[in-house]
C-alpha atoms as a PDB file:
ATOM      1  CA  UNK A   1     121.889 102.518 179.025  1.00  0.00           C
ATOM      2  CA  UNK A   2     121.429  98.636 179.330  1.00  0.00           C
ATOM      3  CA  UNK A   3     121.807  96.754 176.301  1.00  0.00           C
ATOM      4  CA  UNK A   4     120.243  93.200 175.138  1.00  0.00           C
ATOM      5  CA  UNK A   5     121.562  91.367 172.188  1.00  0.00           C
ATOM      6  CA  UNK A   6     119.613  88.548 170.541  1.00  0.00           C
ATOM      7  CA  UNK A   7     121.594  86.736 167.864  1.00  0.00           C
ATOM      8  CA  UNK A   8     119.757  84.541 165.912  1.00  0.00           C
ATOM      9  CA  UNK A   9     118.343  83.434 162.481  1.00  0.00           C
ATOM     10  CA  UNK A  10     116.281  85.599 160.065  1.00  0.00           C
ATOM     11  CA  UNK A  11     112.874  86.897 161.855  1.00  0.00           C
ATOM     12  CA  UNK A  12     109.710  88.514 160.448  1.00  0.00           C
ATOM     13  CA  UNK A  13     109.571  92.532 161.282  1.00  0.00           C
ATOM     14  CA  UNK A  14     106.480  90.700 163.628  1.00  0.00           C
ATOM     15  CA  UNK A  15     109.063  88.342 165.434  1.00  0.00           C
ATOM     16  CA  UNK A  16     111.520  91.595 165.890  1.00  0.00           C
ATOM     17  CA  UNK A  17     108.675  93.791 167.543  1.00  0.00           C
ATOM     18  CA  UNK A  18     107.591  90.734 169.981  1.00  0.00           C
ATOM     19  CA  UNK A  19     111.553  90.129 170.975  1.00  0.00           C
ATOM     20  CA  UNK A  20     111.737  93.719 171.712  1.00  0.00           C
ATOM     21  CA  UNK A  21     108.548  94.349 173.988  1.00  0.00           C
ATOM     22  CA  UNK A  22     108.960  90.958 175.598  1.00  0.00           C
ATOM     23  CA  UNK A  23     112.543  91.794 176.468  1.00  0.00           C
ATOM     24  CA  UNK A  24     112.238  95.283 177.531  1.00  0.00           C
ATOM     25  CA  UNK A  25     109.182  94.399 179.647  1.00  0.00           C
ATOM     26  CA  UNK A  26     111.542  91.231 181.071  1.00  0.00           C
ATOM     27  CA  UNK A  27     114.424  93.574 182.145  1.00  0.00           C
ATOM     28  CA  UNK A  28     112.548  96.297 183.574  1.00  0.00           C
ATOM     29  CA  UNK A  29     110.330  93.960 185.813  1.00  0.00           C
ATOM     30  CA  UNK A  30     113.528  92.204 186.750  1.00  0.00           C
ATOM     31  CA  UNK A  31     115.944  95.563 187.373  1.00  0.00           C
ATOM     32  CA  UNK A  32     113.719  97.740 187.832  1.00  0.00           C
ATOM     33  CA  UNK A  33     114.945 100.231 185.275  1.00  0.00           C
ATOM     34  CA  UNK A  34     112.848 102.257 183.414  1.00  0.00           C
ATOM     35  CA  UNK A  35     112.085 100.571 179.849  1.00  0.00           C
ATOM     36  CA  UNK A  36     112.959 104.066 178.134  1.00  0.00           C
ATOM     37  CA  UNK A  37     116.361 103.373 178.968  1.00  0.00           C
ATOM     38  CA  UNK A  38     117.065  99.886 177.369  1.00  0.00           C
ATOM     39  CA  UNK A  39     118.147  99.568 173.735  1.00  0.00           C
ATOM     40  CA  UNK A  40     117.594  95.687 172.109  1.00  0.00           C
ATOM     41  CA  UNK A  41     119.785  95.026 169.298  1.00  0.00           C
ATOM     42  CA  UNK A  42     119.269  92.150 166.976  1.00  0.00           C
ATOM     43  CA  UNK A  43     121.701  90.689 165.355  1.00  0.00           C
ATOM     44  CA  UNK A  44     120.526  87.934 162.431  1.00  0.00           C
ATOM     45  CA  UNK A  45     122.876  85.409 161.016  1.00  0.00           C
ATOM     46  CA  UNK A  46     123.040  83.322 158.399  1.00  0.00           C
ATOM     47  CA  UNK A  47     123.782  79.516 158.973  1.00  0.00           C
ATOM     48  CA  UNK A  48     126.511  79.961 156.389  1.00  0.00           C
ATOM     49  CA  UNK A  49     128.282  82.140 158.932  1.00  0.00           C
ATOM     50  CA  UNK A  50     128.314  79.811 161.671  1.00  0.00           C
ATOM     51  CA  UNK A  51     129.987  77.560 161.962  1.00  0.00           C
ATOM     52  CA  UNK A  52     129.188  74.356 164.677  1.00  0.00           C
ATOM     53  CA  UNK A  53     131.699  71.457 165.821  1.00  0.00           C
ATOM     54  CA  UNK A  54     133.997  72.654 162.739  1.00  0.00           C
ATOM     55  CA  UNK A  55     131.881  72.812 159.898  1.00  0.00           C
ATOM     56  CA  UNK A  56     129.237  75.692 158.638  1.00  0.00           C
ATOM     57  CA  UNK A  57     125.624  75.183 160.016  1.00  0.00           C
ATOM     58  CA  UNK A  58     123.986  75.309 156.764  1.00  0.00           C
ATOM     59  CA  UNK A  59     126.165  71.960 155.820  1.00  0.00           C
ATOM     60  CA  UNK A  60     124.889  70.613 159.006  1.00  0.00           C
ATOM     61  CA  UNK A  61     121.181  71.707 159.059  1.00  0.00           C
ATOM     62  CA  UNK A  62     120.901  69.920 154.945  1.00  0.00           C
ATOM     63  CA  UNK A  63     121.564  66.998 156.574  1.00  0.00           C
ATOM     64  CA  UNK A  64     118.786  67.172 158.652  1.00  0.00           C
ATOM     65  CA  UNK A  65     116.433  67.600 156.398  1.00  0.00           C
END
């Protein structure tokens, strides 16, 4: 079974159901694989556990604002 991973920030349970239709529909148009046979998994992170050019994101992104 083909597998897409999104990794990303914090979504709505809206935002997850788009990403998966829009993703499934995506892949199966391009392969040609039946959507039944694709799994999505979504993977949210927080910006303290990323870290970008050697510091976390969340120090990064206050700076910003």
């Amino acid at each position: 079974m083909p597998v897409i991973i999104f990794e990303g920030p914090k979504l709505t349970v809206e935002q997850k159901e788009e990403l998966i239709k829009l993703f499934t529909s995506a892949a199966e148009k391009v392969t040609g694989i039946k959507r039944e046979a694709f799994i999505v998994l979504i993977k949210e992170n927080e910006p303290d556990n990323i870290g970008v050019g050697g510091e976390p994101l969340s120090k990064r992104l206050s700076r910003t604002k």
